[in-house]
Protein backbone atom coordinates (compact mmCIF):
# COMPACT_ATOMS: atom_id res chain seq x y z
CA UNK A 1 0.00 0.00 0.00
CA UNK A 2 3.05 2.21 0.55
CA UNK A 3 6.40 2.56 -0.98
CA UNK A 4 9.10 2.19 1.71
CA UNK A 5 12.94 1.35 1.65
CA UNK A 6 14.02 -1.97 3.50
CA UNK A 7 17.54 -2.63 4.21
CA UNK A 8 15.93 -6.24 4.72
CA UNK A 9 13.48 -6.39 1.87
CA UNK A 10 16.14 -9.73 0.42
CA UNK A 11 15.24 -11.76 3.63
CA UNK A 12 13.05 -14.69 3.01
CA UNK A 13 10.56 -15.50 5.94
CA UNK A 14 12.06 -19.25 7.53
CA UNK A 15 9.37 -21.44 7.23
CA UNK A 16 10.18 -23.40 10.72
CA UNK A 17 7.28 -22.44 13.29
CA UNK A 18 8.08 -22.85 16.95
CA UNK A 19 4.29 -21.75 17.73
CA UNK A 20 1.36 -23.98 16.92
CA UNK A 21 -1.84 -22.78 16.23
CA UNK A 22 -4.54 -22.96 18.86
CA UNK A 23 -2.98 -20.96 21.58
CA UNK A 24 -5.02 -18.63 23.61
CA UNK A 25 -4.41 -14.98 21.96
CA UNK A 26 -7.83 -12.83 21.31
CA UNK A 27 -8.65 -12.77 17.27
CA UNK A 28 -6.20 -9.82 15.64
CA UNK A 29 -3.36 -10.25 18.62
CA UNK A 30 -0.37 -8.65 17.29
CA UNK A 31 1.37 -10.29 20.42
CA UNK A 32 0.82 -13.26 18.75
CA UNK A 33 2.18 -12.74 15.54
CA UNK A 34 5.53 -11.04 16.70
CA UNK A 35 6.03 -14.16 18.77
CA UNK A 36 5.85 -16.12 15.84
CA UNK A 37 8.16 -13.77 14.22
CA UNK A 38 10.46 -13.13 16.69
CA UNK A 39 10.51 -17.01 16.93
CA UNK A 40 11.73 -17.53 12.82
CA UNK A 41 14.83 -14.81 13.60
CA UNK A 42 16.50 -16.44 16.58
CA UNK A 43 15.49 -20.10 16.30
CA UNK A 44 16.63 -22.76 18.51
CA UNK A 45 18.12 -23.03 21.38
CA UNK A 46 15.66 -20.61 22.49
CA UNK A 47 14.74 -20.51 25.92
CA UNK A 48 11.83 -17.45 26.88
CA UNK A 49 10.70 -16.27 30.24
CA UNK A 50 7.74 -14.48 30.81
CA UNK A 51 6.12 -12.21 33.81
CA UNK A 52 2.56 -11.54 34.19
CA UNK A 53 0.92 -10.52 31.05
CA UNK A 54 -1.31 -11.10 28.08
CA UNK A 55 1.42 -13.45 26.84
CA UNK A 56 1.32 -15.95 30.67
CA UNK A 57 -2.29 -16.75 28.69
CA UNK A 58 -1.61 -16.99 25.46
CA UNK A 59 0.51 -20.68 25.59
CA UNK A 60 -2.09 -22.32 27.46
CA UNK A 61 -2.52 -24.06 30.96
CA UNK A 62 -0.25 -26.03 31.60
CA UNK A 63 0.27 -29.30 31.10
CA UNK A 64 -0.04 -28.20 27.24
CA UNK A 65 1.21 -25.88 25.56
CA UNK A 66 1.71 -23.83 21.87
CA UNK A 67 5.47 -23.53 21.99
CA UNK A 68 7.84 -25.27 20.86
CA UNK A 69 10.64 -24.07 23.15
CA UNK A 70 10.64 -24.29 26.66
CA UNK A 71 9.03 -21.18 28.87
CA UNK A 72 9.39 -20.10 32.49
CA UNK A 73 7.09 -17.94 33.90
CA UNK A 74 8.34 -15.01 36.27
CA UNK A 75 6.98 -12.48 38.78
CA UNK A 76 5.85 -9.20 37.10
CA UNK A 77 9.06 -7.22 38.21
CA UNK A 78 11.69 -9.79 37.74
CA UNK A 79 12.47 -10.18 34.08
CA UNK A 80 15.74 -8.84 33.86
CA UNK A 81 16.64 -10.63 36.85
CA UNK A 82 15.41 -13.87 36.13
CA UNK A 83 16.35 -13.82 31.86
CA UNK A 84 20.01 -12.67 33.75
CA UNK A 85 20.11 -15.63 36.27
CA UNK A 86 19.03 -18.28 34.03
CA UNK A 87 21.59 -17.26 31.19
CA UNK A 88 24.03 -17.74 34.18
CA UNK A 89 22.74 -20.84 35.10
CA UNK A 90 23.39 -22.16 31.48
CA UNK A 91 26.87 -20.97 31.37
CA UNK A 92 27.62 -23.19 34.50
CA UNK A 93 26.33 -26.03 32.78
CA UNK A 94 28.51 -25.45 29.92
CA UNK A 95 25.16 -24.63 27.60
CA UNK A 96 26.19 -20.58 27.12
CA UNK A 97 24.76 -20.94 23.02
CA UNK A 98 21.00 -21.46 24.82
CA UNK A 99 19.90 -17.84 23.54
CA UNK A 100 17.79 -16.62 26.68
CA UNK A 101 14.97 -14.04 25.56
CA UNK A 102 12.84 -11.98 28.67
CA UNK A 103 9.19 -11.48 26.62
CA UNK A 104 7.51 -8.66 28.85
CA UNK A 105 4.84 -6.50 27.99
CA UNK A 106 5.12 -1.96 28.24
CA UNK A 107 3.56 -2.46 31.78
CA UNK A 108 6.41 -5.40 32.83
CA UNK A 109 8.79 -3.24 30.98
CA UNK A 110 8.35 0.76 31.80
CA UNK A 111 7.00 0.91 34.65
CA UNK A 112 7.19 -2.62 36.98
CA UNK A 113 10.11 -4.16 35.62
CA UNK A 114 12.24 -1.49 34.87
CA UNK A 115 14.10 -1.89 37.67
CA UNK A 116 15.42 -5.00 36.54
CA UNK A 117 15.76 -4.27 33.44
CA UNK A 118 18.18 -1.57 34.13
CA UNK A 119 20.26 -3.43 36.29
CA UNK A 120 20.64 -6.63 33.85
CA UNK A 121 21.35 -3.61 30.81
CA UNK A 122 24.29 -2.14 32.96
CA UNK A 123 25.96 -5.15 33.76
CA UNK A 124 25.50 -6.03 29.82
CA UNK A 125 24.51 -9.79 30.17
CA UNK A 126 24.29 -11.73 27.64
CA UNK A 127 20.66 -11.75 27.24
CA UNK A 128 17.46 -10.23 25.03
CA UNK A 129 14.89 -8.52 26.51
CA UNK A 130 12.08 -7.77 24.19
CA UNK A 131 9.15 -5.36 25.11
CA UNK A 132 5.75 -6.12 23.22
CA UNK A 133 4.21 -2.94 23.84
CA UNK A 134 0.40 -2.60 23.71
CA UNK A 135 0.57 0.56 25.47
CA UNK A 136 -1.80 -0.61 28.32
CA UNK A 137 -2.09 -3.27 30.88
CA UNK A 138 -4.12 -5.01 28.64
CA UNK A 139 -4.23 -8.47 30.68
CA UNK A 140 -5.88 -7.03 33.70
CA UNK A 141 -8.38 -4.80 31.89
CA UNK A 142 -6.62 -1.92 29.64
CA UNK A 143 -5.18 0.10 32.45
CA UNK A 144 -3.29 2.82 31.88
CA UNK A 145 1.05 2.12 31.50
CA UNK A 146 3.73 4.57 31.13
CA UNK A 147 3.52 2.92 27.53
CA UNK A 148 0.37 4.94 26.97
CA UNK A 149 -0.16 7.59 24.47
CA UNK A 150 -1.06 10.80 25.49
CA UNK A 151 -4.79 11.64 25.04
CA UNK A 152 -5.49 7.99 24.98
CA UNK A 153 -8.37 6.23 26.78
CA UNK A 154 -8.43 3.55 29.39
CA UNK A 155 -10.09 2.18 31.97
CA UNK A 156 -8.03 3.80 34.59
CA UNK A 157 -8.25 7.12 31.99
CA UNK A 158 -11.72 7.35 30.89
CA UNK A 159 -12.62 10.09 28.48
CA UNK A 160 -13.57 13.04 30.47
CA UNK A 161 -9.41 12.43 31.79
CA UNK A 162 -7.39 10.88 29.02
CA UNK A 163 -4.24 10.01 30.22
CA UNK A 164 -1.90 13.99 30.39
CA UNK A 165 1.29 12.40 30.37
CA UNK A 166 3.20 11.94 27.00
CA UNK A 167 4.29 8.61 26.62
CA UNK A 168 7.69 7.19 28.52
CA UNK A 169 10.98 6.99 26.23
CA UNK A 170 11.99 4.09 26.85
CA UNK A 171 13.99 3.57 23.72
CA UNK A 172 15.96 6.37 24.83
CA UNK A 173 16.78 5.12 28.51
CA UNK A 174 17.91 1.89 27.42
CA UNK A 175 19.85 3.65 24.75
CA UNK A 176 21.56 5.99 27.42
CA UNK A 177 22.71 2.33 29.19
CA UNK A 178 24.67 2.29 26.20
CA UNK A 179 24.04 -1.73 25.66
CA UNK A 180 25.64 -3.15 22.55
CA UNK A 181 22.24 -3.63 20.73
CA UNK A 182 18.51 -2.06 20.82
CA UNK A 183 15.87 -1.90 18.09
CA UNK A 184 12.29 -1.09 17.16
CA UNK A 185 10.05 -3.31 15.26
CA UNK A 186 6.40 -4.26 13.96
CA UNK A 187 4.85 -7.16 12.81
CA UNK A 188 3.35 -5.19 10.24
CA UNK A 189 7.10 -5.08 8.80
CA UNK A 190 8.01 -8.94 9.42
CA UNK A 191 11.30 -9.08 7.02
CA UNK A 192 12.36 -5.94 9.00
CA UNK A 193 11.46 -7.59 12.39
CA UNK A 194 12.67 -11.43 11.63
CA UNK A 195 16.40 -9.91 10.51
CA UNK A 196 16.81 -7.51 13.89
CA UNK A 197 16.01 -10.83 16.15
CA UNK A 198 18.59 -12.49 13.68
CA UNK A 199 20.83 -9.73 14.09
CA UNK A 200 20.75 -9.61 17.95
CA UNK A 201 21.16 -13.35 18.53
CA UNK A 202 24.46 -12.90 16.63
CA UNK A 203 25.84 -10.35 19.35
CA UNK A 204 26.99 -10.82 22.43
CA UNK A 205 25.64 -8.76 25.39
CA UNK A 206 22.96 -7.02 26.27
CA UNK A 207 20.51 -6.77 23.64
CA UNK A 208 16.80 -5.03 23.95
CA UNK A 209 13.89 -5.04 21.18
CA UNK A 210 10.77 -2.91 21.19
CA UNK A 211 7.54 -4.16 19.23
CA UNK A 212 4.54 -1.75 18.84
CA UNK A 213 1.77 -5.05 19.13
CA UNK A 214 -1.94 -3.57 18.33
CA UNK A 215 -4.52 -4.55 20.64
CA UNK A 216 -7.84 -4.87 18.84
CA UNK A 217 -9.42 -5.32 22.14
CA UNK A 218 -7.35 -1.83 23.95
CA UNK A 219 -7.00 0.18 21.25
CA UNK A 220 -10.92 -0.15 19.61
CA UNK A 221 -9.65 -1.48 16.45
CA UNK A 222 -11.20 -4.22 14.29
CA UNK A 223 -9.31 -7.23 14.78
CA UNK A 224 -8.84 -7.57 10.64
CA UNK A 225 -6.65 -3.76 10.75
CA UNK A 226 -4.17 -5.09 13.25
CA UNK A 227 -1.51 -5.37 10.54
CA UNK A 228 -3.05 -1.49 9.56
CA UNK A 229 -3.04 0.64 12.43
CA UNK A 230 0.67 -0.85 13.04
CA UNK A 231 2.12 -0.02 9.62
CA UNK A 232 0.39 3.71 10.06
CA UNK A 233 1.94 4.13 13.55
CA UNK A 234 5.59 3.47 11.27
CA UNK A 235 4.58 5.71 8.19
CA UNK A 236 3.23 8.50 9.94
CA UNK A 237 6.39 8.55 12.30
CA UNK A 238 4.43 7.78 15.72
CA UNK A 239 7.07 4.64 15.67
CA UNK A 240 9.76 5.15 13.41
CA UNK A 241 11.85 1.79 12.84
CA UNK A 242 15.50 2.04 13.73
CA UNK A 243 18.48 0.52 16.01
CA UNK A 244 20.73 1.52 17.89
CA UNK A 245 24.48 -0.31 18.37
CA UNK A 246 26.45 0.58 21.69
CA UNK A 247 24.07 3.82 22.52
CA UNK A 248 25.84 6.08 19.32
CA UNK A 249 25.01 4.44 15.88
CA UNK A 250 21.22 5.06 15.17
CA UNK A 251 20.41 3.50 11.53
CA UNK A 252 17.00 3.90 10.27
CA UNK A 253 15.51 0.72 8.50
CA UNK A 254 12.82 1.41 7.19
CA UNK A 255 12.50 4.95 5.81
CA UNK A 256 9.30 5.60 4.33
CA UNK A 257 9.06 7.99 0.94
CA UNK A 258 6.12 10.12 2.49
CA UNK A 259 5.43 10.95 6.03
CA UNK A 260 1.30 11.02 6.72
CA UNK A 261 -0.30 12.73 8.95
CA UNK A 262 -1.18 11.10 12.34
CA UNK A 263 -5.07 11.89 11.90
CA UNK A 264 -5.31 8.68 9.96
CA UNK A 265 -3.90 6.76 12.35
CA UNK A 266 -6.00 8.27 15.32
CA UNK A 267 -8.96 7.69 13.54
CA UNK A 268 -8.98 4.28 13.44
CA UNK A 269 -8.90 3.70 16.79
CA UNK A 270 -12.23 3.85 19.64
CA UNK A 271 -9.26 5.04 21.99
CA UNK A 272 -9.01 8.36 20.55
CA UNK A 273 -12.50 9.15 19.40
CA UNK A 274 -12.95 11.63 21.97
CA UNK A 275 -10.39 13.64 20.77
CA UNK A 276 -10.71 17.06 19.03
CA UNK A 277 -9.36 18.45 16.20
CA UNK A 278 -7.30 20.72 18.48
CA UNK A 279 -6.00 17.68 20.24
CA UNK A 280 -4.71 15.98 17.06
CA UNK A 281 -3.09 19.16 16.20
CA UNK A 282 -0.98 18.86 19.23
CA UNK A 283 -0.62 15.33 19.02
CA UNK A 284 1.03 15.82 15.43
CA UNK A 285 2.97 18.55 16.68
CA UNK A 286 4.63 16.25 19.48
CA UNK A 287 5.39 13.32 17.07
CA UNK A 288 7.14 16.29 14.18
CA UNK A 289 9.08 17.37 17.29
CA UNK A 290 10.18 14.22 18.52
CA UNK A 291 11.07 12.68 14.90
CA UNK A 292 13.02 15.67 14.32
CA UNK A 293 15.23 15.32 17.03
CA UNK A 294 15.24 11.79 16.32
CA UNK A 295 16.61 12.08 13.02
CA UNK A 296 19.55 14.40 13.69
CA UNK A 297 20.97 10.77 14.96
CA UNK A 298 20.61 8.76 12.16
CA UNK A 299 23.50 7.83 10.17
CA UNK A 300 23.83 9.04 6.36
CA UNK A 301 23.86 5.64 4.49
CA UNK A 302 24.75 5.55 0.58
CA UNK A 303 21.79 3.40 -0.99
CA UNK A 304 22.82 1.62 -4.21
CA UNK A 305 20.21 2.39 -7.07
CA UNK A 306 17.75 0.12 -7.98
């Protein structure tokens, strides 16, 4: 639908799935999806831990399961801790190329886990964290995270007082840890998202990934515009798609060839309905400012003609 520029665009999808079908994930889950992604770039030995989340459901109760790697589940504030003792418990055992992956959602990630996080980024262990954001605690009942967009309604913001804050950088905080890897990514952009999880298996270190995941259910979307809403939120610059190696070399991936305006990516969504025109005038003017000042970062690459 629109013309973009892919550093990856020569990547062929794997076709080995490590996620049946029949897990637990609401119709239009873009949790789901990146999993399965995520799953084709790093392959096996995987091992994933998980804190309380949409994504604790989504497997199934135990003693069956939809993965095909194993899982541990861990308290809602303990990801970095746990993803950093396990990959240590490996490396005892003489089993350091087990690739250990922390799967936490914006609410286990900005606000409750952060803590954790932090600590596991500045000691650099040799781990990925990846951070499905659905800007909401969407497991509990679409609460409001320091994931969630300014203006936007939840249950804990209701629409006579959207949520004031703008939304928490956390790209930039884990950037400022200066870790040897971070990213952004999108289902919506799979050949862009499979090669950055194949890219950060291959370094060593401390390694973090961000995924924008729609929420039909949060965000008042129809579950068929998942892939939609997601590939607006990239073109219209609301999540540009970049990474980031050792906190100092930003690199743009995908760069599209006309920036829209954010209306069309407000509109679709229930969460936002009660916003004026006013409003989305400010809410543009906050995403120009921040992807200007995002771009003075962003290395100059020569592109060969096509």
């Amino acid at each position: 639908m629109y013309s973009v520029n892919q550093r990856f665009d020569n990547l062929d999808i794997p076709e080995d799935e490590f996620m049946a079908s029949g897990n637990l994930a609401c119709a239009g889950c873009a949790a789901s999806l990146s999993m399965r992604l995520a799953l084709k770039g790093l392959g096996k030995p995987t091992v994933l831990v998980i804190p309380a989340c949409c994504w604790t459901i989504i497997p199934g109760a135990w003693p069956l399961t939809a993965m095909d790697v194993p899982v541990f589940q861990a308290a809602f504030e303990t990801t970095g801790a746990t993803i950093s003792g396990i990959k240590a418990a490996y490396r005892k055992r003489g089993m350091d190329d087990i690739c250990v992956v922390g799967w936490a959602g914006d609410g286990g990630t900005f606000d409750i886990g952060l803590q954790a996080l932090s600590g596991a980024a500045e000691r650099n262990d040799d781990v990925i964290y990846v951070c499905y954001d659905n800007e909401a605690y969407m497991n509990t009942g679409i609460q409001r995270s320091g994931g969630t967009p300014q203006g936007a309604w939840t249950t804990t913001t209701p629409v006579k007082n959207p949520k004031s804050e703008p939304k928490k950088d956390i790209d930039e905080i884990m950037a400022a840890h200066r870790i040897p890897y971070l990213a952004t990514a999108t289902a919506a952009y799979p050949h862009d998202l499979i090669a950055k999880f194949k890219k950060a298996r291959s370094i060593q270190g401390m390694r973090f990934i961000h995924l924008l995941s729609a929420c039909p259910t949060g965000w008042r979307v129809p579950e068929n515009l998942s892939i939609e809403v997601m590939r607006l939120a990239v073109l219209s610059s609301i999540f540009p798609l970049y990474e980031v190696e050792d906190g100092e070399i930003y690199r743009q991936t995908v760069i599209p060839d006309n920036i829209i305006p954010v209306d069309r990516y407000i509109h679709l969504q229930g969460r936002f309905r009660h916003m004026t025109d006013e409003d989305v005038k400010e809410f543009q003017k906050a995403v120009d400012k921040g992807y200007e000042r995002l771009k003075q970062r962003f290395i100059q690459e020569k592109r060969k003609p096509k």
